[in-house]
C-alpha atoms as a PDB file:
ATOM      1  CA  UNK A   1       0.000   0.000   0.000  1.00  0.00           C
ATOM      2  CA  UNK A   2       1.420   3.106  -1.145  1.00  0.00           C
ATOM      3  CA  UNK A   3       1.310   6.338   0.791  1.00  0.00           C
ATOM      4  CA  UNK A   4      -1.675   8.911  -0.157  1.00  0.00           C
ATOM      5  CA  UNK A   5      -1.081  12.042  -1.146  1.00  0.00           C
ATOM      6  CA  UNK A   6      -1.635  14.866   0.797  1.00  0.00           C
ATOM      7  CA  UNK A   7      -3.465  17.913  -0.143  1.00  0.00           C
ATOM      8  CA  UNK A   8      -1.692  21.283   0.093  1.00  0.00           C
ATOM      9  CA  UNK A   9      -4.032  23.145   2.509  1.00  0.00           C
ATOM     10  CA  UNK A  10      -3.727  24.470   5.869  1.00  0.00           C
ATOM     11  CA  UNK A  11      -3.852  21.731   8.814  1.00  0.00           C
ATOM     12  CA  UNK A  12      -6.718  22.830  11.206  1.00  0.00           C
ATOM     13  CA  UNK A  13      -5.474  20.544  13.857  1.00  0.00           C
ATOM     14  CA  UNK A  14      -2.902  22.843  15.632  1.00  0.00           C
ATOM     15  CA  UNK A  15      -1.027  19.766  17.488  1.00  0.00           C
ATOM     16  CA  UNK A  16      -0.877  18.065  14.180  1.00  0.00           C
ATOM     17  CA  UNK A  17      -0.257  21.437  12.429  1.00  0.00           C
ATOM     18  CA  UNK A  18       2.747  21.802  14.803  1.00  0.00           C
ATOM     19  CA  UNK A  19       4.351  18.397  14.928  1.00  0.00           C
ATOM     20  CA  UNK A  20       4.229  18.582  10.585  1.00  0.00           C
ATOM     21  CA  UNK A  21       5.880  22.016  11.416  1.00  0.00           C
ATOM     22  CA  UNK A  22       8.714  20.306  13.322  1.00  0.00           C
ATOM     23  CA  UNK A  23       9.102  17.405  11.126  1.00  0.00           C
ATOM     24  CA  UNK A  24       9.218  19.424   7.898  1.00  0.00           C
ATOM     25  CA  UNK A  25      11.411  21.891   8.686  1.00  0.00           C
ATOM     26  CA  UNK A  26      13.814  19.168  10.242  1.00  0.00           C
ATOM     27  CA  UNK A  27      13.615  17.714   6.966  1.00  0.00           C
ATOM     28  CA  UNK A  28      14.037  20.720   4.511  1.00  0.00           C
ATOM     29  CA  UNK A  29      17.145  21.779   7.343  1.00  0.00           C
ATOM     30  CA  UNK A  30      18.399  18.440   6.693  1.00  0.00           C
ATOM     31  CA  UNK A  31      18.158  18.429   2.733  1.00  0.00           C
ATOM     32  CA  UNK A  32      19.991  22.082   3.140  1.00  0.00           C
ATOM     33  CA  UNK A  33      22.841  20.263   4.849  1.00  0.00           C
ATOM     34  CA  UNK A  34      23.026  17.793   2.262  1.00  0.00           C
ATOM     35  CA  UNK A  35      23.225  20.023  -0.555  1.00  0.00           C
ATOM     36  CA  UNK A  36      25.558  21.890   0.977  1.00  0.00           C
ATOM     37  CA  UNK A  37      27.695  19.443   1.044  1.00  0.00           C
ATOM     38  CA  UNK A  38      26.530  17.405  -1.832  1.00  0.00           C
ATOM     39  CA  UNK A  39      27.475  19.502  -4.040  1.00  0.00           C
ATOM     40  CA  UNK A  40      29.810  22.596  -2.001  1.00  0.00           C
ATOM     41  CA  UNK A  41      27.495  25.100  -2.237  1.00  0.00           C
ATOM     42  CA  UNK A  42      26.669  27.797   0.552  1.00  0.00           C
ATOM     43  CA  UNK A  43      22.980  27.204   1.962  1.00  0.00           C
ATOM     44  CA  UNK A  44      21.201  29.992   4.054  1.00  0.00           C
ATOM     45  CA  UNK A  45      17.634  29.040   5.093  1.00  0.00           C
ATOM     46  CA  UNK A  46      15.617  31.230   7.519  1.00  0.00           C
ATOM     47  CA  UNK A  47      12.049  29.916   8.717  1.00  0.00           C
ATOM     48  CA  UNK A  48       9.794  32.248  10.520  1.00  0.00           C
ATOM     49  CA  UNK A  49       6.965  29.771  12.602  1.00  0.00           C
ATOM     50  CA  UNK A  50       3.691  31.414  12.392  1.00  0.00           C
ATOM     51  CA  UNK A  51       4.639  32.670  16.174  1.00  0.00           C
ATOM     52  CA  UNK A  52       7.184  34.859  14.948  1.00  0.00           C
ATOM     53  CA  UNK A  53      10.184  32.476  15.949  1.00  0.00           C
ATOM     54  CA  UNK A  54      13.381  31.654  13.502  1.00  0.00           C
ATOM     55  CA  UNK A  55      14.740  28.762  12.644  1.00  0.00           C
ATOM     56  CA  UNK A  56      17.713  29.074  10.515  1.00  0.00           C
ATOM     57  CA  UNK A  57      20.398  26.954   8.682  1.00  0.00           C
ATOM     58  CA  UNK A  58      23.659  28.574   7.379  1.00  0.00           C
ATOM     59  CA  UNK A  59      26.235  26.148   5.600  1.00  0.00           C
ATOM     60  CA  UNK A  60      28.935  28.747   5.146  1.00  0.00           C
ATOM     61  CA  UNK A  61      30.275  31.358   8.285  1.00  0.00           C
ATOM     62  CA  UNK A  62      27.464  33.017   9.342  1.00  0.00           C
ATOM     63  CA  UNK A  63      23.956  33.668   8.220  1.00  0.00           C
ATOM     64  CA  UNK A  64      24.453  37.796   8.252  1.00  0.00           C
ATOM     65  CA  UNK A  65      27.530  37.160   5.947  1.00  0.00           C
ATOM     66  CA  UNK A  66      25.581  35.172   3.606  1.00  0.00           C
ATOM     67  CA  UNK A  67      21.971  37.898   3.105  1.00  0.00           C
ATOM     68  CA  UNK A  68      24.772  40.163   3.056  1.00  0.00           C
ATOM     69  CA  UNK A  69      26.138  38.749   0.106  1.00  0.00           C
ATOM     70  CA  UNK A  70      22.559  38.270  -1.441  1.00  0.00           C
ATOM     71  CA  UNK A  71      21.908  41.681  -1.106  1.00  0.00           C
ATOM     72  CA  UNK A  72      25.221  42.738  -3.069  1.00  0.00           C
ATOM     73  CA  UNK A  73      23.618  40.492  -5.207  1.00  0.00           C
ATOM     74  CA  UNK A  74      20.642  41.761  -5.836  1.00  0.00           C
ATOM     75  CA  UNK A  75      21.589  45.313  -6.102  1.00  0.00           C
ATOM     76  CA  UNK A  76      23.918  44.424  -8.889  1.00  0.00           C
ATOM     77  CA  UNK A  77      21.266  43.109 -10.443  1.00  0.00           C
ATOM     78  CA  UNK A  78      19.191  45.624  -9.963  1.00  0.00           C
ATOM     79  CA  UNK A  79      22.080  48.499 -11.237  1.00  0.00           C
ATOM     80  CA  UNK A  80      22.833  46.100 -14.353  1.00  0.00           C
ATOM     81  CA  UNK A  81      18.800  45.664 -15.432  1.00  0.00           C
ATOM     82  CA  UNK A  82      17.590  49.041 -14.658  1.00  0.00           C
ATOM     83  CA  UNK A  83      18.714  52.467 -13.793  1.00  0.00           C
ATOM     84  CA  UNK A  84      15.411  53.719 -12.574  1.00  0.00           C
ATOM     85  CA  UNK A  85      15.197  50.581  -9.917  1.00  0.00           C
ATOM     86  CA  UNK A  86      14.277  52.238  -5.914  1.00  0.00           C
ATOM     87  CA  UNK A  87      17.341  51.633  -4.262  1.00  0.00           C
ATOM     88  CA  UNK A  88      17.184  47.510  -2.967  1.00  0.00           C
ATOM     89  CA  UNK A  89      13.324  47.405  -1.695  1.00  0.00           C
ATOM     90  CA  UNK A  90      12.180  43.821  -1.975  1.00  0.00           C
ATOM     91  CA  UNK A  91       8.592  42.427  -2.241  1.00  0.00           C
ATOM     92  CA  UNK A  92       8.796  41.976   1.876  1.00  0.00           C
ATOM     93  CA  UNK A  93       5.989  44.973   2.328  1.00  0.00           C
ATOM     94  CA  UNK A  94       8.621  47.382   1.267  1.00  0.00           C
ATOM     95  CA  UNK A  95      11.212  45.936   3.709  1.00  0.00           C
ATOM     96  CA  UNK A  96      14.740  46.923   2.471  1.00  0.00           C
ATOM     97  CA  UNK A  97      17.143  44.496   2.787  1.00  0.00           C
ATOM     98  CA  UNK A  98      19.109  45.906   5.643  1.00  0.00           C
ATOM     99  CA  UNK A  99      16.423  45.616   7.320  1.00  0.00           C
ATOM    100  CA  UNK A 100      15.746  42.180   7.137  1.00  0.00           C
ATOM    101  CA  UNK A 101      19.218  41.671   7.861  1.00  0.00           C
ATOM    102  CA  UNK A 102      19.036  43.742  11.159  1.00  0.00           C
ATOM    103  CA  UNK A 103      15.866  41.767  12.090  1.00  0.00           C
ATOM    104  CA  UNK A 104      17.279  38.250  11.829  1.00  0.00           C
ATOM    105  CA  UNK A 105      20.014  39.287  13.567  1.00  0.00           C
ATOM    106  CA  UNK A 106      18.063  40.691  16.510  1.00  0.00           C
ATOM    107  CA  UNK A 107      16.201  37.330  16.402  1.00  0.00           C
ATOM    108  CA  UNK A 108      18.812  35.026  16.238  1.00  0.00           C
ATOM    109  CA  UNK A 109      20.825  37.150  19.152  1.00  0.00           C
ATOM    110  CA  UNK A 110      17.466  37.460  21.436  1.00  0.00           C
ATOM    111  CA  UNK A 111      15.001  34.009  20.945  1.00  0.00           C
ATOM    112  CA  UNK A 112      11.967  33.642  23.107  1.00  0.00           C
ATOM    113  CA  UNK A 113      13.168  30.894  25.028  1.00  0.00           C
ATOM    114  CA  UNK A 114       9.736  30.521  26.199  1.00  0.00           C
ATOM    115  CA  UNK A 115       7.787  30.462  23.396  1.00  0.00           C
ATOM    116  CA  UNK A 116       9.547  27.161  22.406  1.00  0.00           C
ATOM    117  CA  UNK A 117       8.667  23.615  22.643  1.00  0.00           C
ATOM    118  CA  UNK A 118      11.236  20.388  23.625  1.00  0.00           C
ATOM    119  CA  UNK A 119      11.374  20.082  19.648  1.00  0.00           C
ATOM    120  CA  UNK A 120      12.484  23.074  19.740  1.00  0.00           C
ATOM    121  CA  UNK A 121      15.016  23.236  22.718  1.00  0.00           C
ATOM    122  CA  UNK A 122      16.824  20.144  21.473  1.00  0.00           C
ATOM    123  CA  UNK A 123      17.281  21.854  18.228  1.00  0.00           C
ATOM    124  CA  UNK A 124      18.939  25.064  19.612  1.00  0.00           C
ATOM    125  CA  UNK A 125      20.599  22.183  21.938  1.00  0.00           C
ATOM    126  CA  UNK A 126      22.302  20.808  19.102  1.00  0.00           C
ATOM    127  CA  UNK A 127      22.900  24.236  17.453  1.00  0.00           C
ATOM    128  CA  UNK A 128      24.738  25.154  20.465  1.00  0.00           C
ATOM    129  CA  UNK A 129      26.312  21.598  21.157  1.00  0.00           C
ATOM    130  CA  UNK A 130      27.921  22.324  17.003  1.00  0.00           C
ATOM    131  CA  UNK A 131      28.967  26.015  17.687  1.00  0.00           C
ATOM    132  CA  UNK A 132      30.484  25.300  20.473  1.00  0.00           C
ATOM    133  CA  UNK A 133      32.566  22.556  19.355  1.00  0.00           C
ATOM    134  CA  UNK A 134      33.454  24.964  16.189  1.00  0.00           C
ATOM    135  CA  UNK A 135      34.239  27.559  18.819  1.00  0.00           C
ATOM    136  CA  UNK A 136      36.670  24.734  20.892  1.00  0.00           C
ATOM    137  CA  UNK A 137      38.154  23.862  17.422  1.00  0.00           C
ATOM    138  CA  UNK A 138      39.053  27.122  16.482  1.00  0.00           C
ATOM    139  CA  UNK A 139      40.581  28.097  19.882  1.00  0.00           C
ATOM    140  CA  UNK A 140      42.482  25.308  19.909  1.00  0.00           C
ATOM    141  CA  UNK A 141      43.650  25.949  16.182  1.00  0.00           C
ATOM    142  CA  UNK A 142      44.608  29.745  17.646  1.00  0.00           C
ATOM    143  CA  UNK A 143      46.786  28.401  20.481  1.00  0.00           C
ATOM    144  CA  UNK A 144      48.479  25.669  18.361  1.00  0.00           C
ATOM    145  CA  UNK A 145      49.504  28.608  16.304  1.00  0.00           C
ATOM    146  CA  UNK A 146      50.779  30.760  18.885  1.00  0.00           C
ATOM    147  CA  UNK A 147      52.669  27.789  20.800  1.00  0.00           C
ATOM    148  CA  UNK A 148      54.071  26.994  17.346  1.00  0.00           C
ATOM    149  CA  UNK A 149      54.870  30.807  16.783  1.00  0.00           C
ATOM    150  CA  UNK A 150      56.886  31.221  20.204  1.00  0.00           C
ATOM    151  CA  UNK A 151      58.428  27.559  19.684  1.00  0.00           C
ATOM    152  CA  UNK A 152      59.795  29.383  16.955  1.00  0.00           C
ATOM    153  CA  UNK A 153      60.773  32.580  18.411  1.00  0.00           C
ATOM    154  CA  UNK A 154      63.152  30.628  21.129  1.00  0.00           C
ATOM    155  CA  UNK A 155      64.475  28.638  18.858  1.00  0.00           C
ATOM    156  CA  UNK A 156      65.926  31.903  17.229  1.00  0.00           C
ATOM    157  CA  UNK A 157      66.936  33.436  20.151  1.00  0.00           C
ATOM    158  CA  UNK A 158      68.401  30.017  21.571  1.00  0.00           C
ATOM    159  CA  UNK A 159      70.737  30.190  18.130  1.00  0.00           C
ATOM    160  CA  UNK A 160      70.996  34.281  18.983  1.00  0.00           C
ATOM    161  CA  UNK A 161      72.433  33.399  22.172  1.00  0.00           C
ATOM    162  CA  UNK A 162      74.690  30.716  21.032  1.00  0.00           C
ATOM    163  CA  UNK A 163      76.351  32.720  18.463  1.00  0.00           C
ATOM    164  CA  UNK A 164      76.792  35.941  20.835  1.00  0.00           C
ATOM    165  CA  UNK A 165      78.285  33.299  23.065  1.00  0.00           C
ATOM    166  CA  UNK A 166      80.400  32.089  20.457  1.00  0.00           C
ATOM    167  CA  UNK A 167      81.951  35.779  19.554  1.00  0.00           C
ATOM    168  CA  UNK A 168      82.030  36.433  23.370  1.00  0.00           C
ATOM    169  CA  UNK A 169      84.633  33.243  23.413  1.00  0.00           C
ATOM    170  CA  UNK A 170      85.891  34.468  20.289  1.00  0.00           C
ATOM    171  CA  UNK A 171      86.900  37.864  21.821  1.00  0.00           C
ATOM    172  CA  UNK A 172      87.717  36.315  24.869  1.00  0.00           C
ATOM    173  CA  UNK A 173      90.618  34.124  23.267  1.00  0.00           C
ATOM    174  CA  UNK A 174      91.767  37.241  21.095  1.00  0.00           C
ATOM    175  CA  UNK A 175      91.985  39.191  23.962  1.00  0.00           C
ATOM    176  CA  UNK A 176      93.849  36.296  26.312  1.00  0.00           C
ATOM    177  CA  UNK A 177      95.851  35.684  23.058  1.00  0.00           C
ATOM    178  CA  UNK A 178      96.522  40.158  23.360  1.00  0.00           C
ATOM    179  CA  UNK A 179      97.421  40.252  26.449  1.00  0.00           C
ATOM    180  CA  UNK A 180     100.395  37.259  26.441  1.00  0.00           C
ATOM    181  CA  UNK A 181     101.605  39.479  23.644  1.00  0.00           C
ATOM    182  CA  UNK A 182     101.503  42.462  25.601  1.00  0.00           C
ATOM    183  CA  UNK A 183      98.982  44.347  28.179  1.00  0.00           C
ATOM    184  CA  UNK A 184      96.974  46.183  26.400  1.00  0.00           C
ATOM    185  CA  UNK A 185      95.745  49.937  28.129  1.00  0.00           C
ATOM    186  CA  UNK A 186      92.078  49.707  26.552  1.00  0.00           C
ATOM    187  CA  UNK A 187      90.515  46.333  27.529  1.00  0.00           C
ATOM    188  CA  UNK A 188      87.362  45.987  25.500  1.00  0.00           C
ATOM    189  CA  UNK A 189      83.885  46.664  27.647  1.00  0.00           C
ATOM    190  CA  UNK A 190      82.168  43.840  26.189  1.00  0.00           C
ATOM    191  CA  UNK A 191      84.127  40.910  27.712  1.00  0.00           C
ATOM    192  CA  UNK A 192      82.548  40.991  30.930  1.00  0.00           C
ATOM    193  CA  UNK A 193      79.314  40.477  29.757  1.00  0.00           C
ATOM    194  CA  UNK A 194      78.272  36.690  30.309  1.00  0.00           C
ATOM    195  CA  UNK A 195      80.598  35.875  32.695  1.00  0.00           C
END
């Protein structure tokens, strides 16, 4: 028996209305993710519920990079198709494009923690859980760098000192060597200095 095919209306159950909610945008998250990586493209997905609260998926850095770089997109467009264009409105009730920007930004930096369900919370959990570990990752990457970078720096200054010690002995058996061939009135100051 095959599956029956749903019609495309609005669900009047709300439970059922809300647990299709959760289970398609899981899905169309997921099939962002794989496309992503499928075929190395960069994926931005914002989903506003019909209570106002965002779900998003970014595949590249961050989300504000990416609607940034649709914008610049779209206002080339715009430049290259017409001159006469008004500035980069979009069909979002007049909404420029900064402004969308600044709103999903506000969202994603301030969620209504209470508004959410335990759908919900164990997706942000596992948003987190992922940004944090990126967050780890990179620090780590950051001191493995530095640690590498002053490594570095004392081997120079080990070799630094070795060959400073080296002229010091140099000096040292020139001026020994001197002063069996006769004292000299003008000892050099630098002889002193690592013994």
């Amino acid at each position: 028996m095959g599956r029956r095919k749903l019609e495309m209306k609005r669900i009047a159950d709300k439970s059922s209305r809300q647990v299709t909610f959760s289970k398609r945008r899981s899905g169309l998250i997921k099939k962002a993710r794989e496309l992503s990586i499928l075929c190395d493209v960069e994926v931005a997905l914002l989903v506003f519920s019909s209570h106002g609260r965002l779900f998003e998926f970014c595949s590249g850095n961050s989300l504000t990079s990416v609607l940034e770089r649709y914008q610049n997109h779209r206002e080339e467009e715009k430049e290259s198709k017409d001159a006469d264009a008004q500035g980069s409105t979009s069909e979002n009730g007049g909404k420029s494009h900064a402004e969308l920007l600044q709103l999903v930004q506000r969202l994603v930096e301030e969620p209504d923690y209470e508004d959410f369900n335990v759908t919900d919370l164990v997706e942000l959990e596992k948003d987190l859980t992922i940004a944090l570990t990126q967050t780890r990752n990179r620090k780590t990457q950051l001191m493995m760098e530095a640690k590498m970078s002053l490594q570095e720096q004392e081997r120079l200054l080990r070799e630094e000192k070795e060959l400073l010690e080296k002229e010091v002995a140099t000096l040292m058996a020139n001026s020994s060597a001197g002063e069996e061939a006769g004292p000299s009135s003008n000892p050099p100051a630098t002889l002193n200095l690592f013994q």
